[in-house]
PDB file of N, CA and C in Angstrom:
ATOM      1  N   UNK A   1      22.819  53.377  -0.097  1.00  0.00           N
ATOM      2  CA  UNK A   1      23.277  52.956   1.210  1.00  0.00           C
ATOM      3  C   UNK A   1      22.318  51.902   1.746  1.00  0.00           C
ATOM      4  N   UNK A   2      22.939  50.793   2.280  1.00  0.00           N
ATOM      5  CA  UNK A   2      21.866  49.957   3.129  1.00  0.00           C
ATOM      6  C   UNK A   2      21.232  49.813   3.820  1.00  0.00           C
ATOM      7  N   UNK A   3      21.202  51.247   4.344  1.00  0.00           N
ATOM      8  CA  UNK A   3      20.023  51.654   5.576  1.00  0.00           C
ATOM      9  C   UNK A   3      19.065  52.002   4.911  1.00  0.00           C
ATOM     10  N   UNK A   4      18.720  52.494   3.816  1.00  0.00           N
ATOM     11  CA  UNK A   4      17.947  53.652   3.272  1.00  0.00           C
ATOM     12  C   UNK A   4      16.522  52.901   3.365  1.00  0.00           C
ATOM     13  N   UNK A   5      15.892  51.182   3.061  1.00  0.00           N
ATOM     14  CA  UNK A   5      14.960  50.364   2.799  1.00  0.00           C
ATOM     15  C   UNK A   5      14.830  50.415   4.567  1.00  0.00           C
ATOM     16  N   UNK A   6      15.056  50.228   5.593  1.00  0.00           N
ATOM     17  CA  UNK A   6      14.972  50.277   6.542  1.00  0.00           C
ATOM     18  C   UNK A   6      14.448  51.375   7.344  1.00  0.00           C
ATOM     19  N   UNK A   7      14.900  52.874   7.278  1.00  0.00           N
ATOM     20  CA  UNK A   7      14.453  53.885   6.836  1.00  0.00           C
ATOM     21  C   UNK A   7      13.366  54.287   6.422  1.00  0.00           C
ATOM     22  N   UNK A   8      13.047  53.745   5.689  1.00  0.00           N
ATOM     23  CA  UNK A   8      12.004  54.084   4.430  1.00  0.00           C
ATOM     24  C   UNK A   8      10.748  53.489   5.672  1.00  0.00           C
ATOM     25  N   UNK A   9      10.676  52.501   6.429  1.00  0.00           N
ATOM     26  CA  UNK A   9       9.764  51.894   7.180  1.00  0.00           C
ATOM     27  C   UNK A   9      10.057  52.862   8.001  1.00  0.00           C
ATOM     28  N   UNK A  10      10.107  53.977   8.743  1.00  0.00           N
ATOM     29  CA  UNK A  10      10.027  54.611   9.837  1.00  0.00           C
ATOM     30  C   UNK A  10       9.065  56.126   9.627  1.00  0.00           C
ATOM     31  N   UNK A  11       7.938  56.096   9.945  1.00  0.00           N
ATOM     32  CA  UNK A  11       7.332  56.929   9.519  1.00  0.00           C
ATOM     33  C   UNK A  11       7.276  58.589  10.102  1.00  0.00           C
ATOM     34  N   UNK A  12       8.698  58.554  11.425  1.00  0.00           N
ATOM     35  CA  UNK A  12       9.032  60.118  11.773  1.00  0.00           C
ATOM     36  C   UNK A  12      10.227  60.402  11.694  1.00  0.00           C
ATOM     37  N   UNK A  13      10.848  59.395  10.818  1.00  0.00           N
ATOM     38  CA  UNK A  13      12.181  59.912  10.045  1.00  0.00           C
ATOM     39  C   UNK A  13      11.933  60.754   8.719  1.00  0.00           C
ATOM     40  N   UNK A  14      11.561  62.022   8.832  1.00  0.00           N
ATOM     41  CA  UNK A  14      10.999  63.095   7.379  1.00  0.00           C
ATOM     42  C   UNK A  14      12.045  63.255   6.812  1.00  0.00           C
ATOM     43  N   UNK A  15      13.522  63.182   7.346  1.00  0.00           N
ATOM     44  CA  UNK A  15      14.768  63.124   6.031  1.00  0.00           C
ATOM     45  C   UNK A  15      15.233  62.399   6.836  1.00  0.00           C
ATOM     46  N   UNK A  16      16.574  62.110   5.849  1.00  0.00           N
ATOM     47  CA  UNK A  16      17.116  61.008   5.852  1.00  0.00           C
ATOM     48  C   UNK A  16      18.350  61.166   5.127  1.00  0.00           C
ATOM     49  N   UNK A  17      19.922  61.769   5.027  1.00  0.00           N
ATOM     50  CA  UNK A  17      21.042  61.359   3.913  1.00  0.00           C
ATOM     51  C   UNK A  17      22.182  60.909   4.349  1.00  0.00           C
ATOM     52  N   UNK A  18      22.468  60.008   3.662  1.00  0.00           N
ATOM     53  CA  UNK A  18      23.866  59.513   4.036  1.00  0.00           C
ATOM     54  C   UNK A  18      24.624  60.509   3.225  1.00  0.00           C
ATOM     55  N   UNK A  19      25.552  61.204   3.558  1.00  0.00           N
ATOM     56  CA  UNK A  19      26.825  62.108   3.430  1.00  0.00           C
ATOM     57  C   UNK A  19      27.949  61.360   3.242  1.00  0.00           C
ATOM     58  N   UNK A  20      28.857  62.440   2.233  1.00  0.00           N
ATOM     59  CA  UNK A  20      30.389  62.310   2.119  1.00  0.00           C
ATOM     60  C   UNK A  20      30.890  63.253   2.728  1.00  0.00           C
ATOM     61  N   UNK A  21      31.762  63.471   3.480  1.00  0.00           N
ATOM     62  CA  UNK A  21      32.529  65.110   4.249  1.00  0.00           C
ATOM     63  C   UNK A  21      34.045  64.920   3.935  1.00  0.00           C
ATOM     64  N   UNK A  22      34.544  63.552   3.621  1.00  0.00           N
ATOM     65  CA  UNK A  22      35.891  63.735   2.751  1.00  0.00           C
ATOM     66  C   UNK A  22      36.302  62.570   2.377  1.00  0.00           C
ATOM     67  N   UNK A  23      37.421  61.980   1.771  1.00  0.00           N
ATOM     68  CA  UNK A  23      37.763  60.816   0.984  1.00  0.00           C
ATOM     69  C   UNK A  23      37.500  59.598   2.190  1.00  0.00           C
ATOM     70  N   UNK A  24      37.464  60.107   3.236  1.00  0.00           N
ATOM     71  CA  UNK A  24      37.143  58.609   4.517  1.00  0.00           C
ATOM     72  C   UNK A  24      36.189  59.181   5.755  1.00  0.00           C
ATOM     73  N   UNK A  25      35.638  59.917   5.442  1.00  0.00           N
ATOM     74  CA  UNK A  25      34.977  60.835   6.126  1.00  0.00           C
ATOM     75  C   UNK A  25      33.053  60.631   5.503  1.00  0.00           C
ATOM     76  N   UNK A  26      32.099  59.948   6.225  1.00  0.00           N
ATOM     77  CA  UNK A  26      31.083  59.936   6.277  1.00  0.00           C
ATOM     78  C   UNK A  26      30.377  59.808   7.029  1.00  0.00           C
ATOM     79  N   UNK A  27      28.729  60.950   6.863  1.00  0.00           N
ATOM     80  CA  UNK A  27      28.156  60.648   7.831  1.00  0.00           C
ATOM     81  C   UNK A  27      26.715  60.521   7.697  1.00  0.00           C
ATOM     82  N   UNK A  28      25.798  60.730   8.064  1.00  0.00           N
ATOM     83  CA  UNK A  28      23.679  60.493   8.085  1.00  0.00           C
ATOM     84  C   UNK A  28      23.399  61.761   9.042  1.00  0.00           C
ATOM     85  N   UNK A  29      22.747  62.628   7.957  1.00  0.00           N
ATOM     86  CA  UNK A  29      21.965  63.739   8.624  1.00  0.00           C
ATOM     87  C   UNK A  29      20.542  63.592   8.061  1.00  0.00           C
ATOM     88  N   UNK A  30      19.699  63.378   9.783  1.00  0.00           N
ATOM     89  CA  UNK A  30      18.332  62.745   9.361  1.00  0.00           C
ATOM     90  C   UNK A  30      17.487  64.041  10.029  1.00  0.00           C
ATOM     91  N   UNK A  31      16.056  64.263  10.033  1.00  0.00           N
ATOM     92  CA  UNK A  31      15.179  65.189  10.693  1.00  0.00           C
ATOM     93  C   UNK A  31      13.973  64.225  10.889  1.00  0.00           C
ATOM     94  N   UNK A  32      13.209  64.848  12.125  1.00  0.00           N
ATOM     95  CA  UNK A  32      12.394  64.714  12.878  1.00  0.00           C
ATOM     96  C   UNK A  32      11.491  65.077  13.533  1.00  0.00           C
ATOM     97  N   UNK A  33       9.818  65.051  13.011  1.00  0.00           N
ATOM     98  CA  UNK A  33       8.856  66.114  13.817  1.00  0.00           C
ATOM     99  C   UNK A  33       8.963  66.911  15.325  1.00  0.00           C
ATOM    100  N   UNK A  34      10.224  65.702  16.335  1.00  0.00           N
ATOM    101  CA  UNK A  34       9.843  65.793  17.031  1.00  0.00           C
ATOM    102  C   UNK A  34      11.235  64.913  18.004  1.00  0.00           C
ATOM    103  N   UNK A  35      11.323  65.058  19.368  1.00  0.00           N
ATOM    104  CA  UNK A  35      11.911  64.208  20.171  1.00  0.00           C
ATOM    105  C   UNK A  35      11.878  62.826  20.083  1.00  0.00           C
ATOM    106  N   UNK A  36      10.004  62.424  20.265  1.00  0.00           N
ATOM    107  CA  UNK A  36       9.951  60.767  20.107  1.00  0.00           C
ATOM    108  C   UNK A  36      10.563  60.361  19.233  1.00  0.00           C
ATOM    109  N   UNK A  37      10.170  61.078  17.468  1.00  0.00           N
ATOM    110  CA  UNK A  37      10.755  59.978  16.514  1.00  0.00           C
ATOM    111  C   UNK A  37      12.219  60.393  16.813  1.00  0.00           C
ATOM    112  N   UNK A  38      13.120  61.063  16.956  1.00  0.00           N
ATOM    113  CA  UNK A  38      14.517  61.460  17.001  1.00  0.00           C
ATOM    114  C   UNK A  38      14.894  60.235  17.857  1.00  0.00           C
ATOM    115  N   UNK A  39      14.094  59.774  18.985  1.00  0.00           N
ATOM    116  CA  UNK A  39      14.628  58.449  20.126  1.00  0.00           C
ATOM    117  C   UNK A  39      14.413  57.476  19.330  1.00  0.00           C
ATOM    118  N   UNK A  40      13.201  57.423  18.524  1.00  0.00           N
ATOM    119  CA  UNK A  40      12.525  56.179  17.774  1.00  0.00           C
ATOM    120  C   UNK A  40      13.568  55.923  16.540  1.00  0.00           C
ATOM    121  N   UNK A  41      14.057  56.556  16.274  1.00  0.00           N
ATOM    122  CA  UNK A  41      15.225  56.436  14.954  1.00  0.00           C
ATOM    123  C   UNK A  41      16.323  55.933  15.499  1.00  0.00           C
ATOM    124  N   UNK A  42      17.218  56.381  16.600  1.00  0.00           N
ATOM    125  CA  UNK A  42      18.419  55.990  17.308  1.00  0.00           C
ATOM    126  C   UNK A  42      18.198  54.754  18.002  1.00  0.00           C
ATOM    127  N   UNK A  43      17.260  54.377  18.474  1.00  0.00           N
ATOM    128  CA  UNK A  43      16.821  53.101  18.950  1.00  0.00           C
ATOM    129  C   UNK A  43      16.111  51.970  18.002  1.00  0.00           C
ATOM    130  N   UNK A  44      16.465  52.417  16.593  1.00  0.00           N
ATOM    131  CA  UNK A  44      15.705  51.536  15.927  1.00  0.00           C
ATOM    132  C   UNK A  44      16.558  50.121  15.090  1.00  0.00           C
ATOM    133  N   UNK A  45      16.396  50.122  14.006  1.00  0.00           N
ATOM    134  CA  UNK A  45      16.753  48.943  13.437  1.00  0.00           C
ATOM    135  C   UNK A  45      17.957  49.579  12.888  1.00  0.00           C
ATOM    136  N   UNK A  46      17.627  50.702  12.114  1.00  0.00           N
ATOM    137  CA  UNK A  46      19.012  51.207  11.253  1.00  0.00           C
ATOM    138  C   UNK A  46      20.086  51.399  12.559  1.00  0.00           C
ATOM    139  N   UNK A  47      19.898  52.563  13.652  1.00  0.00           N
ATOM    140  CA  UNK A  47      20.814  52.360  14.405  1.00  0.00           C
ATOM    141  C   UNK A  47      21.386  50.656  15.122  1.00  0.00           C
ATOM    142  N   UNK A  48      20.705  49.890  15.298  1.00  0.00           N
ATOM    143  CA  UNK A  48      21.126  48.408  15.959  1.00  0.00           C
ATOM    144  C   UNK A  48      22.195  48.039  14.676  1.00  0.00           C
ATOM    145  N   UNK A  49      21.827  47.850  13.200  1.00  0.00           N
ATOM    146  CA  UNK A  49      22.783  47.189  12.089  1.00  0.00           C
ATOM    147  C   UNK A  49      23.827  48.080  12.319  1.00  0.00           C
ATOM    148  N   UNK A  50      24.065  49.244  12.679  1.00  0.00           N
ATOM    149  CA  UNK A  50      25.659  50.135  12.217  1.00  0.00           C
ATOM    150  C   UNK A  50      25.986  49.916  13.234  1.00  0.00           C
ATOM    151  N   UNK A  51      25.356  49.666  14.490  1.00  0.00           N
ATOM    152  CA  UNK A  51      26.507  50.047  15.725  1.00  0.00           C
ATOM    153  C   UNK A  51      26.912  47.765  15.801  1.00  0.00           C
ATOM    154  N   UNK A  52      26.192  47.533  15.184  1.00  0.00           N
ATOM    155  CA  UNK A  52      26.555  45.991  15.082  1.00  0.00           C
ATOM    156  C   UNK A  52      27.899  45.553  14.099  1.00  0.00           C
ATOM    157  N   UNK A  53      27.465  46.311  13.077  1.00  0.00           N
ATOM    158  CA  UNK A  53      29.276  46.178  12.022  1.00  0.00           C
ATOM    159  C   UNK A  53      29.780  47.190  12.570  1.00  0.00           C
ATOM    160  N   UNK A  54      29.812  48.185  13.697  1.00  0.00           N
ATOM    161  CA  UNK A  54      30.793  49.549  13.900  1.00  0.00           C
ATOM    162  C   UNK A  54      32.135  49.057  13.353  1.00  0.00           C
ATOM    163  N   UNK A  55      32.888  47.966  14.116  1.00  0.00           N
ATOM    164  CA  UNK A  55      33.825  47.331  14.666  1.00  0.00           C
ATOM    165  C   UNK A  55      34.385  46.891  12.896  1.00  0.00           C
ATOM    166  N   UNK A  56      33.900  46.611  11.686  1.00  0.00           N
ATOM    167  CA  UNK A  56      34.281  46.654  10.718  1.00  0.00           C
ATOM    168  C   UNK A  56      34.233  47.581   9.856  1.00  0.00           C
ATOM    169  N   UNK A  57      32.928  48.934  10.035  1.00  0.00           N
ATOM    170  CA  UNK A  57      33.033  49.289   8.656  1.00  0.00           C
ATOM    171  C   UNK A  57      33.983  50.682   9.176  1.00  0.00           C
ATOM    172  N   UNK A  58      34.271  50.825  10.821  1.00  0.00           N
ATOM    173  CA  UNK A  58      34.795  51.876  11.162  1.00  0.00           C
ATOM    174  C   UNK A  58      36.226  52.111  11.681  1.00  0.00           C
ATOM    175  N   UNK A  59      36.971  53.284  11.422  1.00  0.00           N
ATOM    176  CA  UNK A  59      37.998  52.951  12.843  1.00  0.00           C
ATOM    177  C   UNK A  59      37.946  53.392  13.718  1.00  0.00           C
ATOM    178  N   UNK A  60      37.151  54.076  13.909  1.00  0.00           N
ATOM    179  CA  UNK A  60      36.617  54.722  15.244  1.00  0.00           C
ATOM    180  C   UNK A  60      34.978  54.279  15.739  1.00  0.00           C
ATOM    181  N   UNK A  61      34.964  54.251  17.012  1.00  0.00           N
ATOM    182  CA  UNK A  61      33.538  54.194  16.769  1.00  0.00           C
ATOM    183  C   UNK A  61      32.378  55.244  16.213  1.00  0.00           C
ATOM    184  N   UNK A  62      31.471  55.015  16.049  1.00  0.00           N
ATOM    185  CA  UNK A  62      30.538  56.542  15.623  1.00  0.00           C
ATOM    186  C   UNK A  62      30.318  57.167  16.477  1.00  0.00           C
ATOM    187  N   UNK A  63      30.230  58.690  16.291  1.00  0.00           N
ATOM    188  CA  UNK A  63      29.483  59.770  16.966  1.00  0.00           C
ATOM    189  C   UNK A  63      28.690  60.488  16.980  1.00  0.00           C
ATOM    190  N   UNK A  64      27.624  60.028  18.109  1.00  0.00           N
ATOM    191  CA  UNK A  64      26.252  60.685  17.306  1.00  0.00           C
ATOM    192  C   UNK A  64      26.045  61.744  18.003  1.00  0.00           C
ATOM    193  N   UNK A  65      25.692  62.591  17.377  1.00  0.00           N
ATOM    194  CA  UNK A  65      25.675  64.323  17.630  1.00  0.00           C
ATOM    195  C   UNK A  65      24.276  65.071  17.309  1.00  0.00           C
ATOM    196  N   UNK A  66      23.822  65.479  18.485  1.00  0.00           N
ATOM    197  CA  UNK A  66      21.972  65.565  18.179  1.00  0.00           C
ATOM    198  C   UNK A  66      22.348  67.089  18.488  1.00  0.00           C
ATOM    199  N   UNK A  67      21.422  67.770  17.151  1.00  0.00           N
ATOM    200  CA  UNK A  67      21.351  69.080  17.125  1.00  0.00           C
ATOM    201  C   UNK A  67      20.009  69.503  16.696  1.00  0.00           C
ATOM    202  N   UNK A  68      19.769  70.502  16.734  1.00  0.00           N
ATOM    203  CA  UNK A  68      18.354  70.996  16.791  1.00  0.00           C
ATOM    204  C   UNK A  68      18.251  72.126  15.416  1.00  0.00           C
ATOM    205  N   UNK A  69      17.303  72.298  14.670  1.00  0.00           N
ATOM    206  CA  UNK A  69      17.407  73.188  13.601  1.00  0.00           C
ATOM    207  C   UNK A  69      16.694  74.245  14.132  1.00  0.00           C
ATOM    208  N   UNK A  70      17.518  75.812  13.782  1.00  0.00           N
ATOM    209  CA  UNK A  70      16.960  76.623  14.457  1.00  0.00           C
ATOM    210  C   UNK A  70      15.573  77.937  13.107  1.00  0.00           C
ATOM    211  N   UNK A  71      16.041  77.111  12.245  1.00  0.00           N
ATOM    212  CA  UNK A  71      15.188  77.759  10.877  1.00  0.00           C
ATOM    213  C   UNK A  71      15.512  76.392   9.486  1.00  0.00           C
ATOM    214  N   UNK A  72      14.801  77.245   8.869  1.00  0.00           N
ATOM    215  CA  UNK A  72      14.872  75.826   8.079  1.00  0.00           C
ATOM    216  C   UNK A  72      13.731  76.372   6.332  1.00  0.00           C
ATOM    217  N   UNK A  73      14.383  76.098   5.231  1.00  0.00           N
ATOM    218  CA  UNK A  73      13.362  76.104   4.023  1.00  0.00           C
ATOM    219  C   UNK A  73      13.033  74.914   3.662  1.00  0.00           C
ATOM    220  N   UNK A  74      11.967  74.562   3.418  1.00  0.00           N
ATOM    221  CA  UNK A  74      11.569  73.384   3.002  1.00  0.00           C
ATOM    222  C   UNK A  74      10.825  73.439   1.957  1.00  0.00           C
ATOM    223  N   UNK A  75      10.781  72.437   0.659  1.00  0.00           N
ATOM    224  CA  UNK A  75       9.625  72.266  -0.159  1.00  0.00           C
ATOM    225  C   UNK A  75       8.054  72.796   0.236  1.00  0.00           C
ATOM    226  N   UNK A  76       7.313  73.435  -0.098  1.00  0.00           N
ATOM    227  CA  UNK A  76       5.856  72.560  -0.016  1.00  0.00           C
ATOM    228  C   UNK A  76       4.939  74.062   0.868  1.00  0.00           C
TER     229      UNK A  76
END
């Protein structure tokens, strides 16, 4: 995906995936130490390029949906 190099420069974006959920159906479930980087990601470069092509790569506009993890396994 063409966000992913963009991404990759954000150092409180700790995940990051672009998703399939059905044959026209996709979406980006990312995580975050924290509130700041969660603002610092939505206000950043990757969010400015998608909501800039919305109008082509979508037919709807996007919906961004902030949820909170209430447990979680991780590597490490």
């Amino acid at each position: 995906m063409g966000g992913l190099p963009i991404v990759m420069e954000e150092p409180a974006t700790t995940a990051w995936f672009g998703i399939r959920l059905g044959p026209t159906t996709f979406g980006i479930f990312d995580a975050f130490p924290n509130e700041a980087g969660r603002e610092a990601h939505l206000s950043g470069k990757v969010a400015a390029a998608l909501m800039a092509q919305a109008g082509e790569l979508f037919a709807e506009p996007p919906s961004i949906q902030k949820v909170d993890v209430l447990a979680a396994k991780l590597p490490g």
